[in-house]
Protein backbone atom coordinates (compact mmCIF):
# COMPACT_ATOMS: atom_id res chain seq x y z
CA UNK A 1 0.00 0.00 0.00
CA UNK A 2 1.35 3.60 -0.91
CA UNK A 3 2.28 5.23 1.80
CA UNK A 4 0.26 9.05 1.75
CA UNK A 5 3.02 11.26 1.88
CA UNK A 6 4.49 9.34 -1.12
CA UNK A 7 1.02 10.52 -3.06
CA UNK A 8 0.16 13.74 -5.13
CA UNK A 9 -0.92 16.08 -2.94
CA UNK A 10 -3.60 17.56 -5.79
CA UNK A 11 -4.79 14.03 -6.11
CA UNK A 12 -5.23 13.67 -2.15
CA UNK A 13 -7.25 16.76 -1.73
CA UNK A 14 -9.20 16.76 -5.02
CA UNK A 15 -10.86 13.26 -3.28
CA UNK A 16 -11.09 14.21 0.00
CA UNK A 17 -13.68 17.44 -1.09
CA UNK A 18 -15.49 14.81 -3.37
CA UNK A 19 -15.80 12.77 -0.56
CA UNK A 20 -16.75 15.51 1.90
CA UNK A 21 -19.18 16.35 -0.72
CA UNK A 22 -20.98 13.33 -1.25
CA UNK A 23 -20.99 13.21 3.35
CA UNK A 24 -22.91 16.72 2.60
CA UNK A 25 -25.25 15.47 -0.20
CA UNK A 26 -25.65 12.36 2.03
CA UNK A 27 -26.77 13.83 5.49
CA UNK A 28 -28.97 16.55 3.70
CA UNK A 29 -30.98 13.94 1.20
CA UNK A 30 -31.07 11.10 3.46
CA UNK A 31 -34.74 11.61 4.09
CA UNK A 32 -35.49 12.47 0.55
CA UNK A 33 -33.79 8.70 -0.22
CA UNK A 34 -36.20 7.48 1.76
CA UNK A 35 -34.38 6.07 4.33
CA UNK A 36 -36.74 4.20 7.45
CA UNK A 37 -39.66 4.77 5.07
CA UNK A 38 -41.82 2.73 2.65
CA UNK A 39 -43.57 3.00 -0.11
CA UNK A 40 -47.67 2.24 -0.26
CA UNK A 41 -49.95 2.41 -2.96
CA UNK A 42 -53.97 3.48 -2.49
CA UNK A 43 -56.28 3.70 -5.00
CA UNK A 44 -59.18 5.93 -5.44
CA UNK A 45 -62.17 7.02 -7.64
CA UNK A 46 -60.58 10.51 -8.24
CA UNK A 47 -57.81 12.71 -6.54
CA UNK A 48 -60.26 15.32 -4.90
CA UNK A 49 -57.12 17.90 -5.27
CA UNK A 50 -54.74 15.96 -3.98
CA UNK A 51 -51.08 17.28 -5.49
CA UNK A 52 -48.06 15.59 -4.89
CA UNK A 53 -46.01 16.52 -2.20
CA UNK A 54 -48.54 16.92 0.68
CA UNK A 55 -48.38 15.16 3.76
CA UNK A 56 -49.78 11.82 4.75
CA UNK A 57 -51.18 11.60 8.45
CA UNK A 58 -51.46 8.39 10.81
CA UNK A 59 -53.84 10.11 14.18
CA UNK A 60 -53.05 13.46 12.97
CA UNK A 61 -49.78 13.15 12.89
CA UNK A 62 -47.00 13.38 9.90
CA UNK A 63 -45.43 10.04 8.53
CA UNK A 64 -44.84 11.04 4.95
CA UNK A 65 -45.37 12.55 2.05
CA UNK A 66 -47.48 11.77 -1.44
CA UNK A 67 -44.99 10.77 -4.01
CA UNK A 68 -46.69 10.10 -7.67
CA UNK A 69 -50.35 10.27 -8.52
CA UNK A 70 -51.27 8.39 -11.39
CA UNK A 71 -54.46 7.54 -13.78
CA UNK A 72 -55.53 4.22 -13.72
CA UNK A 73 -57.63 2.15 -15.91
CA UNK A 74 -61.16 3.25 -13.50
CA UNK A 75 -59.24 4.78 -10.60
CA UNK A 76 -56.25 6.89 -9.52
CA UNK A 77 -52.75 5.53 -8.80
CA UNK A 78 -51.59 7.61 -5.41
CA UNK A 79 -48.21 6.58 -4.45
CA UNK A 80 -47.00 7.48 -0.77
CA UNK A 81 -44.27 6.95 2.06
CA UNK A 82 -45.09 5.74 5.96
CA UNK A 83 -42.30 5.40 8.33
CA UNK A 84 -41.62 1.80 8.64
CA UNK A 85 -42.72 2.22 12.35
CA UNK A 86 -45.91 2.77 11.78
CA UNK A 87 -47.85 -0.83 11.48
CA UNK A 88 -50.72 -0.86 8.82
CA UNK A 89 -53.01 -4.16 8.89
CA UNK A 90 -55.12 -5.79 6.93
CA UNK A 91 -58.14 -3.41 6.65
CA UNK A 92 -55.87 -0.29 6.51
CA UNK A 93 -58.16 2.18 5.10
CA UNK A 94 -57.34 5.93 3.57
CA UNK A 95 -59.22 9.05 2.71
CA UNK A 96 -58.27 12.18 1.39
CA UNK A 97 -59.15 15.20 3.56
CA UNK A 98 -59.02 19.30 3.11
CA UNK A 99 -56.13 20.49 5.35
CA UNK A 100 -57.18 24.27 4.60
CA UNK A 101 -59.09 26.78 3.52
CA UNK A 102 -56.80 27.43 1.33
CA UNK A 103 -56.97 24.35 -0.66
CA UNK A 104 -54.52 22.49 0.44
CA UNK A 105 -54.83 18.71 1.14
CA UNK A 106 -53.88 15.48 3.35
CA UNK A 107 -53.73 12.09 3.17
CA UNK A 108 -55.28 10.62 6.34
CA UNK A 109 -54.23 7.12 6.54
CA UNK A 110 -55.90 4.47 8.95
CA UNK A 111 -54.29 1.26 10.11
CA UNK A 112 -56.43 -1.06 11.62
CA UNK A 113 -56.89 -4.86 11.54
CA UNK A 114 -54.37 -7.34 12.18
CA UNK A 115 -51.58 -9.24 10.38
CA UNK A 116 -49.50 -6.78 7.17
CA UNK A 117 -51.35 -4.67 4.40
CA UNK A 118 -51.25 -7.13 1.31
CA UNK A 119 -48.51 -5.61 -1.16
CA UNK A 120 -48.40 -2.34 1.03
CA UNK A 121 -51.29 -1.34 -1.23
CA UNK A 122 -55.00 -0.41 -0.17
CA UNK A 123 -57.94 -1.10 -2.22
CA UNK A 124 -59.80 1.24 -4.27
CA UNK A 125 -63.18 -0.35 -1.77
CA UNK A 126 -61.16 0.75 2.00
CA UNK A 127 -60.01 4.70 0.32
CA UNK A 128 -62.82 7.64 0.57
CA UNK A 129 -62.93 11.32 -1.11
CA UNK A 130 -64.18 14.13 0.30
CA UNK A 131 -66.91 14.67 -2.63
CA UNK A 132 -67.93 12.61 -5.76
CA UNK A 133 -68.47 14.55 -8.82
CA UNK A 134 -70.67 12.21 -10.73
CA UNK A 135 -73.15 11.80 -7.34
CA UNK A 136 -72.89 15.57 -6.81
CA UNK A 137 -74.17 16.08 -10.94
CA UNK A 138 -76.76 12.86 -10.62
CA UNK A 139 -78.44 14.13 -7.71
CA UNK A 140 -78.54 17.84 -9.03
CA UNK A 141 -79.93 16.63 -12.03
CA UNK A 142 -83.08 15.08 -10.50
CA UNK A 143 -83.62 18.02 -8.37
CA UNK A 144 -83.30 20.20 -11.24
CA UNK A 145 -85.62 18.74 -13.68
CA UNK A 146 -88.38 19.19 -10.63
CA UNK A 147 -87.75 23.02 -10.47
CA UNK A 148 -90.55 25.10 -12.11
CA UNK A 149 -88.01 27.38 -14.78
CA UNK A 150 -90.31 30.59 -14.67
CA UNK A 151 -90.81 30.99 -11.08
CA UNK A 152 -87.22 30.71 -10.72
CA UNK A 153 -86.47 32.79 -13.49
CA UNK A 154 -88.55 35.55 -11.10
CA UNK A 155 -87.38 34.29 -7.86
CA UNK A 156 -84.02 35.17 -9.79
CA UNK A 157 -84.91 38.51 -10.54
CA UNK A 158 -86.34 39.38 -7.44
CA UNK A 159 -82.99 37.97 -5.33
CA UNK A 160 -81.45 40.29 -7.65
CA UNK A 161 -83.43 43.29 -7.20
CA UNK A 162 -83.25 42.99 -3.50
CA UNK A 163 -79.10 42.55 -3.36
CA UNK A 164 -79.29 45.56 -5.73
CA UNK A 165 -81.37 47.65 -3.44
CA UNK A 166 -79.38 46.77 -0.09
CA UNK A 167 -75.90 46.90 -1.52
CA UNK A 168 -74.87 49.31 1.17
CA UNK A 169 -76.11 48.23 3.61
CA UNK A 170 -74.52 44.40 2.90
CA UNK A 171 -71.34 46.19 2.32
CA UNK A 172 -71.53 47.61 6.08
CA UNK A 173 -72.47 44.23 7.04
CA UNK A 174 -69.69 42.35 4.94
CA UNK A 175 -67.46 44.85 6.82
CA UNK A 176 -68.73 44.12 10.14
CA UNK A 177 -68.40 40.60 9.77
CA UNK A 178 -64.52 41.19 8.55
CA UNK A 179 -64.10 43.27 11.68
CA UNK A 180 -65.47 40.90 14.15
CA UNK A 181 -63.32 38.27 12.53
CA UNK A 182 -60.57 40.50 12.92
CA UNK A 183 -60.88 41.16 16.77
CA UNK A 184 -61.75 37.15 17.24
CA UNK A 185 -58.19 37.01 15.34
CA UNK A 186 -56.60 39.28 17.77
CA UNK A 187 -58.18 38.04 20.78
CA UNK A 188 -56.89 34.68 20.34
CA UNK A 189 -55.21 34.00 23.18
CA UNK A 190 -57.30 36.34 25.49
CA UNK A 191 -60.29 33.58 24.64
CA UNK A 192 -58.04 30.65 24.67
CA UNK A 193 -57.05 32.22 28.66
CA UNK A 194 -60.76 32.70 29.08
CA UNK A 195 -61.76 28.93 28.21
CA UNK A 196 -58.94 27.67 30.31
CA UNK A 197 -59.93 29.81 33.56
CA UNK A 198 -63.60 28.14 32.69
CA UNK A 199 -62.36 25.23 32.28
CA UNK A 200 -60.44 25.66 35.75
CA UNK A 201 -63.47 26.75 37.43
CA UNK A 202 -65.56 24.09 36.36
CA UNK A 203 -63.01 21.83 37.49
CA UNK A 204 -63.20 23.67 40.85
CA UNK A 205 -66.98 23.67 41.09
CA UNK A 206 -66.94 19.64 40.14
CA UNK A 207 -64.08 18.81 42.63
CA UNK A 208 -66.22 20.85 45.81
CA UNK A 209 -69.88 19.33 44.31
CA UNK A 210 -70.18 17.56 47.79
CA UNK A 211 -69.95 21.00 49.65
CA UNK A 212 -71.86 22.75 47.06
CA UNK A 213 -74.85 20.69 47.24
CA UNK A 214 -74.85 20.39 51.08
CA UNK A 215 -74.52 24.25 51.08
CA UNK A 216 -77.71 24.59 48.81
CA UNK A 217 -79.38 22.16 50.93
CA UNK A 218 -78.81 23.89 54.14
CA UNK A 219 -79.78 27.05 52.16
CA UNK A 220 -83.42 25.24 51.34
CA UNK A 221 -83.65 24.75 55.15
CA UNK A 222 -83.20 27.98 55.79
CA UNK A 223 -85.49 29.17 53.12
CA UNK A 224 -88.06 26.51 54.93
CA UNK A 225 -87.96 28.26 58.27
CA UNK A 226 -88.13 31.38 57.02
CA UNK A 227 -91.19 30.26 55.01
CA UNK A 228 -92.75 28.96 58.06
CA UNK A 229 -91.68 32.16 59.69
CA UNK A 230 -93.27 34.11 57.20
CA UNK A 231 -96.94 34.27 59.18
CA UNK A 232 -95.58 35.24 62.53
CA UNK A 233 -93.09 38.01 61.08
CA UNK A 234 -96.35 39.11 59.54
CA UNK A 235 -98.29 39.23 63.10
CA UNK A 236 -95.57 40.57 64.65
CA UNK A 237 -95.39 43.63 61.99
CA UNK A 238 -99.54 43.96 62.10
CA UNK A 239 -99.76 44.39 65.93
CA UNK A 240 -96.19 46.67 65.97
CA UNK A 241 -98.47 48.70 62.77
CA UNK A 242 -101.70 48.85 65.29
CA UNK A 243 -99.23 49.74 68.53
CA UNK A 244 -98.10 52.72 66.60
CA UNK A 245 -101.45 53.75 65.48
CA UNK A 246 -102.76 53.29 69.14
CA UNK A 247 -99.69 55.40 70.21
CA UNK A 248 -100.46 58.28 67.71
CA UNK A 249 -103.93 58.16 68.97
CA UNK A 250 -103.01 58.36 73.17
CA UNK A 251 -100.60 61.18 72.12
CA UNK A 252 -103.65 62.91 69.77
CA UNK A 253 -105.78 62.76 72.67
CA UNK A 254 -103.62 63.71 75.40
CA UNK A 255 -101.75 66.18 73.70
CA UNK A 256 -102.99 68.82 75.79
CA UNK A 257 -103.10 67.59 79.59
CA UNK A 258 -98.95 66.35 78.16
CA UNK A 259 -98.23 70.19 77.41
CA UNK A 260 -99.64 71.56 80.24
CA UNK A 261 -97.63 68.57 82.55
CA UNK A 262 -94.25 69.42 80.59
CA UNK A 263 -94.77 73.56 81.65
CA UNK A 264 -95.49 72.92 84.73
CA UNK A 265 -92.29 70.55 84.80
CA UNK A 266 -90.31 72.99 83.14
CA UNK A 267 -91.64 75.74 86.09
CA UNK A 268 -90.27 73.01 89.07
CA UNK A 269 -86.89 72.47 87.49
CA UNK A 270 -86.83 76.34 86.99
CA UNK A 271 -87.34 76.51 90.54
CA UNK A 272 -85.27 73.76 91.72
CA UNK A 273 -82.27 75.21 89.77
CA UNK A 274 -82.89 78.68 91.25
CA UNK A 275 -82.67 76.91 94.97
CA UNK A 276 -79.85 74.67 94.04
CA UNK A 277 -77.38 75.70 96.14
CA UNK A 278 -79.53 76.08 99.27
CA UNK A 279 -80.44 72.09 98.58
CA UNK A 280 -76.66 71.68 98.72
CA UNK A 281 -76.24 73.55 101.58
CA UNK A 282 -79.08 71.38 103.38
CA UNK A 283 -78.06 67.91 102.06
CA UNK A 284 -74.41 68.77 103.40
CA UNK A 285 -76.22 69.72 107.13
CA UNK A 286 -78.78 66.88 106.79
CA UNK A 287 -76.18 63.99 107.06
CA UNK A 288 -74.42 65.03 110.36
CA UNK A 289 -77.71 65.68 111.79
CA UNK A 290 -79.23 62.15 110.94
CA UNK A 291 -76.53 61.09 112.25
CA UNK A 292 -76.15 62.77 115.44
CA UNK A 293 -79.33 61.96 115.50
CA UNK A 294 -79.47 58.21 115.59
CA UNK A 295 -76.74 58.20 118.28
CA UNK A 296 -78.58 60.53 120.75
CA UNK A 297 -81.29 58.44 120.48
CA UNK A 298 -79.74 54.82 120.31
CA UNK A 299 -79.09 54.05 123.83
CA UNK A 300 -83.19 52.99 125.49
CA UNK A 301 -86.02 55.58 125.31
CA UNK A 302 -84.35 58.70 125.57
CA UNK A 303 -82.44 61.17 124.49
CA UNK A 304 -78.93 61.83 125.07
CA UNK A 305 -78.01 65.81 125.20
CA UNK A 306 -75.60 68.02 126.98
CA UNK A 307 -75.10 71.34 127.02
CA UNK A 308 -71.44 71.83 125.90
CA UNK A 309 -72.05 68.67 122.98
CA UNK A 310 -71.24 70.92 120.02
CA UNK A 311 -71.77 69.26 116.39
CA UNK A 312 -68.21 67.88 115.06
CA UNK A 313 -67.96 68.65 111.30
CA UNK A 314 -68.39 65.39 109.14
CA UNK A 315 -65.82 63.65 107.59
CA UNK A 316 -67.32 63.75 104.05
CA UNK A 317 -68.26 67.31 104.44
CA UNK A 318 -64.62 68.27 105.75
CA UNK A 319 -63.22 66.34 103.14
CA UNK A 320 -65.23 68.12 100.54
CA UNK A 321 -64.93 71.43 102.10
CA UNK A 322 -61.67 71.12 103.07
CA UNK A 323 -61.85 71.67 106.92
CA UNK A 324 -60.23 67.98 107.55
């Protein structure tokens, strides 16, 4: 074997970039070469839109892509890839769907029964379209031929007349429909927040329906007594309406002698105010004495009195005054 420094260095670097390339084509195109997928065959009564290059779904989820759609003798060819994970039995069944509004398509494929799918391919009878042209112009046809042409002609003209005569006012409403799809638009995740917190809360309610329901039943029970308490709160307000009435009535009737009691009143507190400080004066004398009093006379049947006794001042009243 050559040894490499012996070798032309042009020669050495010239493969080692072609090799380097081919590493790059390799890592880039390895999923286009279909590496870890296979290829499947379905046949159906038309393509529905179907384009090559869309995706083919298992649950929703990517596996592949359409490769080559072909005419048939009575169907269409479509040729496709599935990751050689994904198991398809038996009764593997496939349907083309719309992916958008825009027009794009899918191919939802379907596993299901056991054992492999027979030649990877699926049968024209287990594949579905989303519309069949020929049903679509048979049943129009029958409905047509029972229409009545001159009354539609009119109904025609009068549709006409109508979207002629409102044309503002459905241009308003074609632009309030854009703007309400425009906020919903904008909103998006504002309402996707709001169904989650709802969502949350009906959680919430459904974890706590034990208390809930005991808490509206002891709220009936309540609602009970006070039903039963309805008659007697009733009473009770009728009598407190004829108490007041009889009230209004003694006052109506008295009203008189009442005013003549308060002036007279109003003359004895006059007066007692104008001899207040002699009634102070002769409550402050009135306790020694009662007391002096009921010692003179506490000893038998008489009374105890000698000339030089002279009345000692009383403790309160020194206090008060002072003199102590």
């Amino acid at each position: 074997m050559t040894p490499l420094r012996t070798m032309d260095p042009l020669k050495v670097g010239i493969v080692a970039v072609v090799l380097a390339a081919l590493a790059v084509v390799f890592v880039f195109r390895a999923g286009a070469l279909g590496f870890g997928e296979r290829v499947c065959v379905a046949h159906f009564e038309h393509t529905a839109g179907l384009r090559v290059g869309e995706d083919v779904t298992v649950a929703g989820a990517r596996v592949g892509e359409v490769r080559s759609i072909e005419l048939g003798a009575r169907d269409v060819i479509v040729e496709f890839t599935v990751e050689d994970h994904i198991r398809l039995g038996a009764r593997t069944s496939a349907e083309i769907e719309v992916a958008t509004l825009l027009g794009t398509h899918l191919l939802a494929v379907t596993p299901a029964g056991g054992g492999e799918l027979a030649e990877d391919t699926i049968a024209l009878s287990a594949t579905s379209v989303p519309y069949n042209l020929q049903d679509i112009v048979d049943r129009g046809s029958a409905s047509l031929d029972e229409l009545d042409p001159a009354l539609l002609s009119r109904t025609l003209d009068e549709v006409g007349g109508t979207m002629a005569s409102s044309q503002p006012d459905l241009a308003a409403a074609l632009d309030g429909v854009s703007a309400v799809s425009e906020v919903v638009l904008t909103r998006a995740d504002q309402a996707d927040a709001l169904v989650r917190a709802a969502t949350d809360v009906t959680s919430r309610l459904n974890a706590n329906s034990t208390e809930i329901v005991s808490l509206m039943k002891q709220a009936n029970a309540v609602m009970a007594e006070l039903q039963s308490r309805r008659g007697a709160i009733r009473r009770l307000m009728a009598d407190a309406q004829r108490l007041t009435t009889t009230l209004k009535r003694v006052v109506s009737e008295n009203e008189r002698d009442l005013e003549v009691a308060l002036t007279k009143l109003a003359v004895v507190i006059k007066g007692l105010r104008a001899q207040e400080k002699e009634l102070s004066a002769a409550l402050d004398v009135l306790g020694p004495s009662a007391r002096y009093l009921a010692n003179a006379t506490g000893n038998g049947p008489w009374v105890d009195i000698r000339p030089d006794d002279r009345a000692l001042p009383d403790g309160l009243t020194c206090r008060v005054k002072g003199l102590c």
